[in-house]
N, C-alpha and C. Protein backbone atom coordinates (compact mmCIF):
# COMPACT_ATOMS: atom_id res chain seq x y z
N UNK A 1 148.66 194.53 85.63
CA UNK A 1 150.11 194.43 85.61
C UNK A 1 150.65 195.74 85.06
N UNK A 2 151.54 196.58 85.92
CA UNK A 2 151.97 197.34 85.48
C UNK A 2 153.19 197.46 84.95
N UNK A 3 153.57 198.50 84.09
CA UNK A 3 154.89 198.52 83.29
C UNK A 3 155.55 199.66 83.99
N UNK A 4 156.80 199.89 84.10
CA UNK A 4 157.29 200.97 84.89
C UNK A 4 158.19 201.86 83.70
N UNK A 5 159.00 201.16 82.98
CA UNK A 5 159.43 201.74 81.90
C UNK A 5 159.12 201.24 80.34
N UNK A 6 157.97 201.24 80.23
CA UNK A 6 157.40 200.89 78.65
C UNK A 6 158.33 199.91 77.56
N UNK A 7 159.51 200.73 76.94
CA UNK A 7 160.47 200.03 75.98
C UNK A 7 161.28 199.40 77.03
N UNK A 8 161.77 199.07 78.33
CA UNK A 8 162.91 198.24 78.76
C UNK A 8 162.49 196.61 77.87
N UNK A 9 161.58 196.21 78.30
CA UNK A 9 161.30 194.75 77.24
C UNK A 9 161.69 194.90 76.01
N UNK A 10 161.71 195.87 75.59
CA UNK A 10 162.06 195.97 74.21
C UNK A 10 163.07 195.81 73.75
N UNK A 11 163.94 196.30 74.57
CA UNK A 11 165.61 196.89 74.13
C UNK A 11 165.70 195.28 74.83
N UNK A 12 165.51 194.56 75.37
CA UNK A 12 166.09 193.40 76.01
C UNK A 12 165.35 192.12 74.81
N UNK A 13 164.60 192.62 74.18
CA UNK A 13 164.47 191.81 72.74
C UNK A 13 163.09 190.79 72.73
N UNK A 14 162.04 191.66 73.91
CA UNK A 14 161.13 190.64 73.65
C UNK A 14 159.69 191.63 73.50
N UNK A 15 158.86 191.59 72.53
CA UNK A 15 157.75 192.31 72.14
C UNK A 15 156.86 192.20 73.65
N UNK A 16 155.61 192.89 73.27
CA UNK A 16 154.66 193.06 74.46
C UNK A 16 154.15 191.81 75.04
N UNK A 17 153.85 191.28 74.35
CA UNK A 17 152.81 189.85 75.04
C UNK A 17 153.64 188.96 74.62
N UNK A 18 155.10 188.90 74.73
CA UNK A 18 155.89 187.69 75.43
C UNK A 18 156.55 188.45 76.44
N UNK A 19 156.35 190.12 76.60
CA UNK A 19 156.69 190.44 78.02
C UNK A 19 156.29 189.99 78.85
N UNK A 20 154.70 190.01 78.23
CA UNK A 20 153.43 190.30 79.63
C UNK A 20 153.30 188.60 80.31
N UNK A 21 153.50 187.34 79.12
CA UNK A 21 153.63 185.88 79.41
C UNK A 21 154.66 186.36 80.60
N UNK A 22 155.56 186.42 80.45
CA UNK A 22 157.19 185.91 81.16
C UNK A 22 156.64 186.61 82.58
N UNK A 23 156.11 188.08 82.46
CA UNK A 23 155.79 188.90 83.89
C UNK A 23 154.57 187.76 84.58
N UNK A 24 153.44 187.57 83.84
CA UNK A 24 152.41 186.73 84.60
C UNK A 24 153.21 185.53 85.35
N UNK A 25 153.79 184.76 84.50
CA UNK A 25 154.53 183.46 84.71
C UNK A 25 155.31 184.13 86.12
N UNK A 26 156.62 184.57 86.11
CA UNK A 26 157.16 185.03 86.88
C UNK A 26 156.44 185.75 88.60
N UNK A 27 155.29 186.22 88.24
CA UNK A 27 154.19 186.92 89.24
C UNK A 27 153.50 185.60 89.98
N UNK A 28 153.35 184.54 89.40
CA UNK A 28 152.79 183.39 89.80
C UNK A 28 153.66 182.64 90.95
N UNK A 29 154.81 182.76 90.46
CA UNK A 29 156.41 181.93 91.17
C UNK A 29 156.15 183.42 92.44
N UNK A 30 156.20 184.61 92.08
CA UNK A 30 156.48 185.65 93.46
C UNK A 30 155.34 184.96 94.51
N UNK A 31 153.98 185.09 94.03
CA UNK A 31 152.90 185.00 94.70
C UNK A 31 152.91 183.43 95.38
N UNK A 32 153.08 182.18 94.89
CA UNK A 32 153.03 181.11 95.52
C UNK A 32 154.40 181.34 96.69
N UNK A 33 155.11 181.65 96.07
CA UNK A 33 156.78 182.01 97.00
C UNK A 33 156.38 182.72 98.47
N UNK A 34 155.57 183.57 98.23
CA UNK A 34 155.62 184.77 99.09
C UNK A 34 154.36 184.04 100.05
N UNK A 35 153.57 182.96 99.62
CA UNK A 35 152.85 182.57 100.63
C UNK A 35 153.19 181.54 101.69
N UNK A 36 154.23 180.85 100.65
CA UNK A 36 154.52 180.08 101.05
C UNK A 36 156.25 180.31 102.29
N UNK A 37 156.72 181.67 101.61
CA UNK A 37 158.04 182.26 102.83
C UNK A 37 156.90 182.46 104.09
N UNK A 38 156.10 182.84 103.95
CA UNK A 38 155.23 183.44 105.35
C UNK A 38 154.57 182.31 106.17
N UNK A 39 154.47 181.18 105.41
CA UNK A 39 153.61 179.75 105.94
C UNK A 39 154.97 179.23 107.22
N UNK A 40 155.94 179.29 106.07
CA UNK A 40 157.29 178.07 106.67
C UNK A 40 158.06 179.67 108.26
N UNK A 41 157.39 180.44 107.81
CA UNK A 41 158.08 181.60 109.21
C UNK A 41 156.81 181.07 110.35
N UNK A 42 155.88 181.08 109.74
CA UNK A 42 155.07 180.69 110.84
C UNK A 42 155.23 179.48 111.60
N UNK A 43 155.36 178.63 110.64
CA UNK A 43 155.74 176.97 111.37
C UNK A 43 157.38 177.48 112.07
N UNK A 44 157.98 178.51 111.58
CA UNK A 44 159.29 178.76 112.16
C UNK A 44 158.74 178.81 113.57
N UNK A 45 158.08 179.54 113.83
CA UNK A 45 157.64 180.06 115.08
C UNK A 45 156.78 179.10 116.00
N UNK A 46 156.31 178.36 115.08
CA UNK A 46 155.12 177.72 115.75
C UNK A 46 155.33 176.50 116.52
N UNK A 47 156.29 175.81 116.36
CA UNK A 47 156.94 174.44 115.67
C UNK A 47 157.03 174.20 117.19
N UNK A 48 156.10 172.79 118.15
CA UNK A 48 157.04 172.26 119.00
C UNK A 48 156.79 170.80 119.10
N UNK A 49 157.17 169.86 120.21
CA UNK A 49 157.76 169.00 120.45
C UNK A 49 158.61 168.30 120.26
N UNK A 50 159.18 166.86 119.87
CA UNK A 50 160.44 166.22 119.93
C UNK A 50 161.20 166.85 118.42
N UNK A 51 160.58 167.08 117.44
CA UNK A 51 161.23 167.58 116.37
C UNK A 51 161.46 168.80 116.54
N UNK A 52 161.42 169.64 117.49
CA UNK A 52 161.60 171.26 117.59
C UNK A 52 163.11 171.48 116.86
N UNK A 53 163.79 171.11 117.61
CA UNK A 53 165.43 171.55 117.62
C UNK A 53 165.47 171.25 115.58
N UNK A 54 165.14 170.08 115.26
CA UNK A 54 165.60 169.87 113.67
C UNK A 54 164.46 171.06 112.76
N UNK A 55 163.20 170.97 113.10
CA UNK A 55 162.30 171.71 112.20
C UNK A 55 162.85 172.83 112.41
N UNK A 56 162.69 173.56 113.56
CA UNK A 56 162.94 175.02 114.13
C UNK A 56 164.21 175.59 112.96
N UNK A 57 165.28 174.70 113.45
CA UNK A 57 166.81 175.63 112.56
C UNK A 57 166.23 174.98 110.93
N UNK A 58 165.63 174.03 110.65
CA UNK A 58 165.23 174.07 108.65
C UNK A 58 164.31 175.53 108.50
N UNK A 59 163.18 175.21 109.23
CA UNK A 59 162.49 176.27 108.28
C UNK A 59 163.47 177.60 108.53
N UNK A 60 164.22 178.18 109.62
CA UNK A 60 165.05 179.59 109.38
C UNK A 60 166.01 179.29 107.78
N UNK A 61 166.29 178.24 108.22
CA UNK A 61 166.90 177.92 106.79
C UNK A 61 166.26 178.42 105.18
N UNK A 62 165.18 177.75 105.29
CA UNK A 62 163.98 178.12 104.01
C UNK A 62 163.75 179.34 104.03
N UNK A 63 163.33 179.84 105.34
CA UNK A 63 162.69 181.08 105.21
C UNK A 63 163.70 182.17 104.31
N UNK A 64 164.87 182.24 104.82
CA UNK A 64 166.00 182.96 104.65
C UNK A 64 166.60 182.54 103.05
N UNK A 65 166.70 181.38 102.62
CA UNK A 65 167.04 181.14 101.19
C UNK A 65 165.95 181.63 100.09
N UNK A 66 164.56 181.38 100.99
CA UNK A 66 163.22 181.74 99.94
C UNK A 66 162.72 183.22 100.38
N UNK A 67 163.62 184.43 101.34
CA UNK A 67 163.61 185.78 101.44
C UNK A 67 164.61 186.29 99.81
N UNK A 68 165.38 185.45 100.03
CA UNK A 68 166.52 186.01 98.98
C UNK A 68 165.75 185.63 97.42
N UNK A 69 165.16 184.38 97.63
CA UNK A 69 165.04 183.90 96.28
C UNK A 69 163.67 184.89 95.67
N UNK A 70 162.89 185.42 96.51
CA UNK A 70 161.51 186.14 96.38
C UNK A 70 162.62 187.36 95.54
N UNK A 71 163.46 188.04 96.24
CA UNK A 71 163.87 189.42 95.83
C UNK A 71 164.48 189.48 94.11
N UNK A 72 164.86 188.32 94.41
CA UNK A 72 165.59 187.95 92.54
C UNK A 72 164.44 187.87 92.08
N UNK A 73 163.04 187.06 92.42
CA UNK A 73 162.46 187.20 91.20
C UNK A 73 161.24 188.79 91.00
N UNK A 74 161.44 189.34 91.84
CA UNK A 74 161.33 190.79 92.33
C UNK A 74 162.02 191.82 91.36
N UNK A 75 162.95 191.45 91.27
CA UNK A 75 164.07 192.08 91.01
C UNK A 75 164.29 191.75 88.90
N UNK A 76 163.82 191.00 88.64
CA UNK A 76 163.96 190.24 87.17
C UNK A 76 162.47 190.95 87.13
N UNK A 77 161.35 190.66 87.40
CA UNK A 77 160.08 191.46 87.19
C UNK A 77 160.79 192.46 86.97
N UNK A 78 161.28 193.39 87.37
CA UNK A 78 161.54 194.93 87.49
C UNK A 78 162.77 195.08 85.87
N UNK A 79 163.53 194.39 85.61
CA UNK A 79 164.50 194.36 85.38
C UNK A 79 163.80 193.96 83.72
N UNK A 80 162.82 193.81 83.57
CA UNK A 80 162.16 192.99 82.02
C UNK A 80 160.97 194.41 82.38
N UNK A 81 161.32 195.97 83.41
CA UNK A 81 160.03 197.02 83.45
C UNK A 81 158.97 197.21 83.99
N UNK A 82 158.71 196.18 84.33
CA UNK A 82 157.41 195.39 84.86
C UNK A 82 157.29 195.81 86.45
N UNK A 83 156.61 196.39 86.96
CA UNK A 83 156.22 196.41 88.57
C UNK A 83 155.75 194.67 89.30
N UNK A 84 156.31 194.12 90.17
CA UNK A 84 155.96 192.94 90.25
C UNK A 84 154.63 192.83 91.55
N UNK A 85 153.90 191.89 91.59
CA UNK A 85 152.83 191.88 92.54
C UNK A 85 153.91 192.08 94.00
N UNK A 86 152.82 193.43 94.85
CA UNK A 86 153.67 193.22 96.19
C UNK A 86 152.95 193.69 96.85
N UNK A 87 151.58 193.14 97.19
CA UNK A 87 150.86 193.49 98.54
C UNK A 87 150.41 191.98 99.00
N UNK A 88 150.08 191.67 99.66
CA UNK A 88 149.72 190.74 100.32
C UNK A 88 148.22 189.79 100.43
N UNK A 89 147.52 190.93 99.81
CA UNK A 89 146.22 190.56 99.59
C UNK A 89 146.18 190.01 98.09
N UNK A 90 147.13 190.31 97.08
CA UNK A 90 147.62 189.62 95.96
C UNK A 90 148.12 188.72 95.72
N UNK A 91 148.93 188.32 96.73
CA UNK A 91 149.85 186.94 97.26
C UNK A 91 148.91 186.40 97.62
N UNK A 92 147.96 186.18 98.41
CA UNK A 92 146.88 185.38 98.86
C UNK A 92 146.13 185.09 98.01
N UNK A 93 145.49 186.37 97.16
CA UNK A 93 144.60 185.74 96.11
C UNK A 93 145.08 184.77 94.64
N UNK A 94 146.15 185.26 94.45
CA UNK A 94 146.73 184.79 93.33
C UNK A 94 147.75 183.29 93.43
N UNK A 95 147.46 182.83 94.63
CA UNK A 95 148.48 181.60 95.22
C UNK A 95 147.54 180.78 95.26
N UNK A 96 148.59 179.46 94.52
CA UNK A 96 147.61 178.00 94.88
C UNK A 96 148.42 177.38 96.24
N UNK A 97 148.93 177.69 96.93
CA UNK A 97 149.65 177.60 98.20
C UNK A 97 148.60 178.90 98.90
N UNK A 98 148.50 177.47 100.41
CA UNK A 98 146.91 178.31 100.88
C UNK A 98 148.10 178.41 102.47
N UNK A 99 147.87 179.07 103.35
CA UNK A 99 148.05 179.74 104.65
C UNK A 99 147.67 178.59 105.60
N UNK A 100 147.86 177.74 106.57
CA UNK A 100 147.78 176.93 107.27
C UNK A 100 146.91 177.73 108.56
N UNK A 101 145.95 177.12 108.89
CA UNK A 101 144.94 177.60 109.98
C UNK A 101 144.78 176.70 111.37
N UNK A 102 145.18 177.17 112.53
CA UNK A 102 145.11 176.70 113.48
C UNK A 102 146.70 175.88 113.87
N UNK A 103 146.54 174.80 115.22
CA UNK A 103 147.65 174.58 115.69
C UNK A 103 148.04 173.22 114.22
N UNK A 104 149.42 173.39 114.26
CA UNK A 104 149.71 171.95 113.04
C UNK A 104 151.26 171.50 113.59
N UNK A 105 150.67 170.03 113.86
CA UNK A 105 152.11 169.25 114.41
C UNK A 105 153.13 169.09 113.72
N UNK A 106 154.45 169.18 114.19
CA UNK A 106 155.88 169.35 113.42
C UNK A 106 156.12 168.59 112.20
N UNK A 107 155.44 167.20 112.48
CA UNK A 107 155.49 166.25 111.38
C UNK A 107 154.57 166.74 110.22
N UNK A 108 153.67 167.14 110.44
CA UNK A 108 152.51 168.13 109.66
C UNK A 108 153.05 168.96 109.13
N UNK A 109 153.30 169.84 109.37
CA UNK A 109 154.31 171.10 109.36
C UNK A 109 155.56 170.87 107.69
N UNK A 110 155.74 169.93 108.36
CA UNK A 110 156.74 169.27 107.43
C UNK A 110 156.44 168.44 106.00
N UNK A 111 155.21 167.82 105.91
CA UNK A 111 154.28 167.51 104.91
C UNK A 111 153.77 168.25 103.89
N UNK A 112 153.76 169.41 104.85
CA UNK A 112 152.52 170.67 104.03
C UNK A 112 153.84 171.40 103.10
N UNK A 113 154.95 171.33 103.94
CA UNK A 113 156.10 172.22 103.44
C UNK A 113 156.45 171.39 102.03
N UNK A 114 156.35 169.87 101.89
CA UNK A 114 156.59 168.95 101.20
C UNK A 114 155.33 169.17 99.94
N UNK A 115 153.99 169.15 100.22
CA UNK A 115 152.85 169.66 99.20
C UNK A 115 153.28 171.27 98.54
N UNK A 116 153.66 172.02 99.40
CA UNK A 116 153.77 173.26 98.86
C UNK A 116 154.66 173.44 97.52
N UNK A 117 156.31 172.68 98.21
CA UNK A 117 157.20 172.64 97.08
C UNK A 117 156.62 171.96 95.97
N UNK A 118 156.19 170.80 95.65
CA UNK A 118 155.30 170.53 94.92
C UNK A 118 154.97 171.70 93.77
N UNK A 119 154.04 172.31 94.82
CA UNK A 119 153.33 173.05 94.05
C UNK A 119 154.26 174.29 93.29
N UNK A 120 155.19 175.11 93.99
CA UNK A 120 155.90 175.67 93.96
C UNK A 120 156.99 175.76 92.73
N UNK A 121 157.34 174.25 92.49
CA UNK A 121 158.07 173.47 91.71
C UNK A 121 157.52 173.51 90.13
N UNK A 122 156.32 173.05 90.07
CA UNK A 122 155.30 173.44 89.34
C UNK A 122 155.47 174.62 88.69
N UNK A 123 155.18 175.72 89.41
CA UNK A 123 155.06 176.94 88.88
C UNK A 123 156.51 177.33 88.69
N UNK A 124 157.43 177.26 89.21
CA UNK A 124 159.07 177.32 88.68
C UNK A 124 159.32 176.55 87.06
N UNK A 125 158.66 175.44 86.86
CA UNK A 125 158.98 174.84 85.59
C UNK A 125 158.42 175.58 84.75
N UNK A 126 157.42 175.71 84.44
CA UNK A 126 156.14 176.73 83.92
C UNK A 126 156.81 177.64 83.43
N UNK A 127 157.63 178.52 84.36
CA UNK A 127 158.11 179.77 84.34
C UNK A 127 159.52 179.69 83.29
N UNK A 128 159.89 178.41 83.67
CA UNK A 128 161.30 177.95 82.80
C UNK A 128 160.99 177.82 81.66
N UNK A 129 160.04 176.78 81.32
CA UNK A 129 159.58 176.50 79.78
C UNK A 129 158.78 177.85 79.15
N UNK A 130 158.46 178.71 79.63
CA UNK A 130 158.17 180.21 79.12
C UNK A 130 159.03 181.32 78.60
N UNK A 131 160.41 181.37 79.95
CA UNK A 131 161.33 181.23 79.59
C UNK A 131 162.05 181.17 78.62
N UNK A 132 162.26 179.83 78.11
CA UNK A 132 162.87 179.01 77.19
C UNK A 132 162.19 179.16 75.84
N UNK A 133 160.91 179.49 75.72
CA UNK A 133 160.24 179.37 74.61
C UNK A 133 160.47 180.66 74.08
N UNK A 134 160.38 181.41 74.82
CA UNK A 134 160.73 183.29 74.43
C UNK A 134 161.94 183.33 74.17
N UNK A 135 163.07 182.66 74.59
CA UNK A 135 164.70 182.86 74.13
C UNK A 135 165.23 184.06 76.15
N UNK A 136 164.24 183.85 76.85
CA UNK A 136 164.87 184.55 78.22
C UNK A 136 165.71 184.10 78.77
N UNK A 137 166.83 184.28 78.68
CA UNK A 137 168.00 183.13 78.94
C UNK A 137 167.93 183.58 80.85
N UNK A 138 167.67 184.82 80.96
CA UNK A 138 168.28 185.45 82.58
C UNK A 138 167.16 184.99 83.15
N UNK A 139 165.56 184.89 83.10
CA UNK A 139 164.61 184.70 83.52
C UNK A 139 165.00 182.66 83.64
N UNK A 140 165.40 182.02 82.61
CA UNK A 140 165.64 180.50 82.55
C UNK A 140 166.92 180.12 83.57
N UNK A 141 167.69 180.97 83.72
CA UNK A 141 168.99 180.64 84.74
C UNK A 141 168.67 181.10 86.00
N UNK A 142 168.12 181.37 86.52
CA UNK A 142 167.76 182.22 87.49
C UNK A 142 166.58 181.38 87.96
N UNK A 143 165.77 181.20 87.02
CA UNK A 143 164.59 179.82 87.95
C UNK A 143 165.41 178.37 88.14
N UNK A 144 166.08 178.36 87.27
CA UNK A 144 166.69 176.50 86.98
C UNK A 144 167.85 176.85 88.27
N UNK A 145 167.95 177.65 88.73
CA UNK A 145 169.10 177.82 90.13
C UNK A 145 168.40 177.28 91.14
N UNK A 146 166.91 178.22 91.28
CA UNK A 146 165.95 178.15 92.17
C UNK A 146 165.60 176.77 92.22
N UNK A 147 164.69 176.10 90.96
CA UNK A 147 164.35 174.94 90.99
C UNK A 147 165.47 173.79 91.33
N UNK A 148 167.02 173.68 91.34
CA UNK A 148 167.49 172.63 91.96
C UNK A 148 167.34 172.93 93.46
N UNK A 149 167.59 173.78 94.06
CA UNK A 149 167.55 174.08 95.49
C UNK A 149 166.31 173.98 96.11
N UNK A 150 164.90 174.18 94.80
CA UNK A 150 163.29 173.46 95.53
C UNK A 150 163.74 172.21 95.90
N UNK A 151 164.21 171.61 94.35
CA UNK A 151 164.00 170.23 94.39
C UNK A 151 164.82 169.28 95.51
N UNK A 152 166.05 169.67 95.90
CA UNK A 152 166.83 169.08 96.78
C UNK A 152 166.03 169.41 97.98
N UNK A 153 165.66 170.44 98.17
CA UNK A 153 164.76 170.54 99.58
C UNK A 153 164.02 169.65 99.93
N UNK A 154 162.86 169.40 98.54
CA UNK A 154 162.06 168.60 98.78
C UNK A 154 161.97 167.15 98.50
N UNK A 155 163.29 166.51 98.32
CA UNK A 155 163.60 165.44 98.75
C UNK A 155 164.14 165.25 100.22
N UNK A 156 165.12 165.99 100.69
CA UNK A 156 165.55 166.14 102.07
C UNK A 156 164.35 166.13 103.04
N UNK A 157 163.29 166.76 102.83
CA UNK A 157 161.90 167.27 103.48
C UNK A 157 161.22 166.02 103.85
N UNK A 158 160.85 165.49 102.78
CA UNK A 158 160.47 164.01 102.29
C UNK A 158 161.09 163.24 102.85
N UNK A 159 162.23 163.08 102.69
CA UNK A 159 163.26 161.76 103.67
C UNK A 159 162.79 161.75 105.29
N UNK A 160 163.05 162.96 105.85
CA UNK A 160 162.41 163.50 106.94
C UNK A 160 161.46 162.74 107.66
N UNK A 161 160.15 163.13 106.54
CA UNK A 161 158.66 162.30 106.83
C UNK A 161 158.54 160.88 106.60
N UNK A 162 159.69 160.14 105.82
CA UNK A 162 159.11 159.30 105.30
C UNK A 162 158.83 158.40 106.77
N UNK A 163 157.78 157.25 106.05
CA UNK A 163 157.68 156.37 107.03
C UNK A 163 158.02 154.65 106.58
């Protein structure tokens, strides 16, 4: 993990290793995020039969709310000094959100998107109560934005599938 400007954590009031917590925490939320924006573009793309027309316009939806939401927490890494993970082979390794292999039916599609947030959700709270424990008020408002808009997703998602 790299630091880009050494004292910015400092002057923003938090010593080294409740920097380096908040950056890991935060790097965890980029990396599951970033596997999971690239999963739901693929099902963007991938997506057919009778559910085409509803899946097709959600995931542009996701993709596009969770492009923006990746850059904020991009952007807060940077902003607490910190260089944030950004290659792709890091996103893969460092994600408990795995890449979907082969053809996967819309209703599928839609399940996995439902396990992911899950998981996703997870690592957003994590990041909050780390957050919160350090006194990061911008790092805690900024996930708790994110996390209602997981969470409403992934009830809407869910309703979807249910049976």
């Amino acid at each position: 993990m790299d630091t880009d400007t050494k004292d910015t954590y400092q002057k923003l009031g938090f010593d080294k290793s409740e920097a380096t917590e908040l950056i890991e925490s935060l790097n965890a939320v980029l990396c599951n995020y970033m596997v999971l924006y690239q999963k739901i573009r693929n099902f963007h793309w991938n997506v057919k039969g009778p559910e085409f027309f509803d899946v097709h316009e959600k995931f542009e939806e996701e993709y596009l709310t969770a492009a923006e939401d990746i850059d904020d927490i991009a952007e807060r890494v940077r902003i607490l000094g910190f260089i944030p993970t950004s290659t792709l082979k890091e996103y893969i390794a460092q994600s408990d959100i795995e890449e979907p292999s082969g053809e996967v039916a819309a209703m599928d599609m839609v399940r996995a998107i439902v396990a992911d947030y899950e998981t996703l959700i997870s690592f957003i709270i994590d990041a909050i109560d780390l957050a919160s424990e350090h006194g990061d008020v911008g790092t805690k408002e900024l996930l708790q934005a994110m996390l209602l808009g997981k969470e409403e997703k992934h009830w809407m998602f869910s309703a979807f599938v249910a049976e």
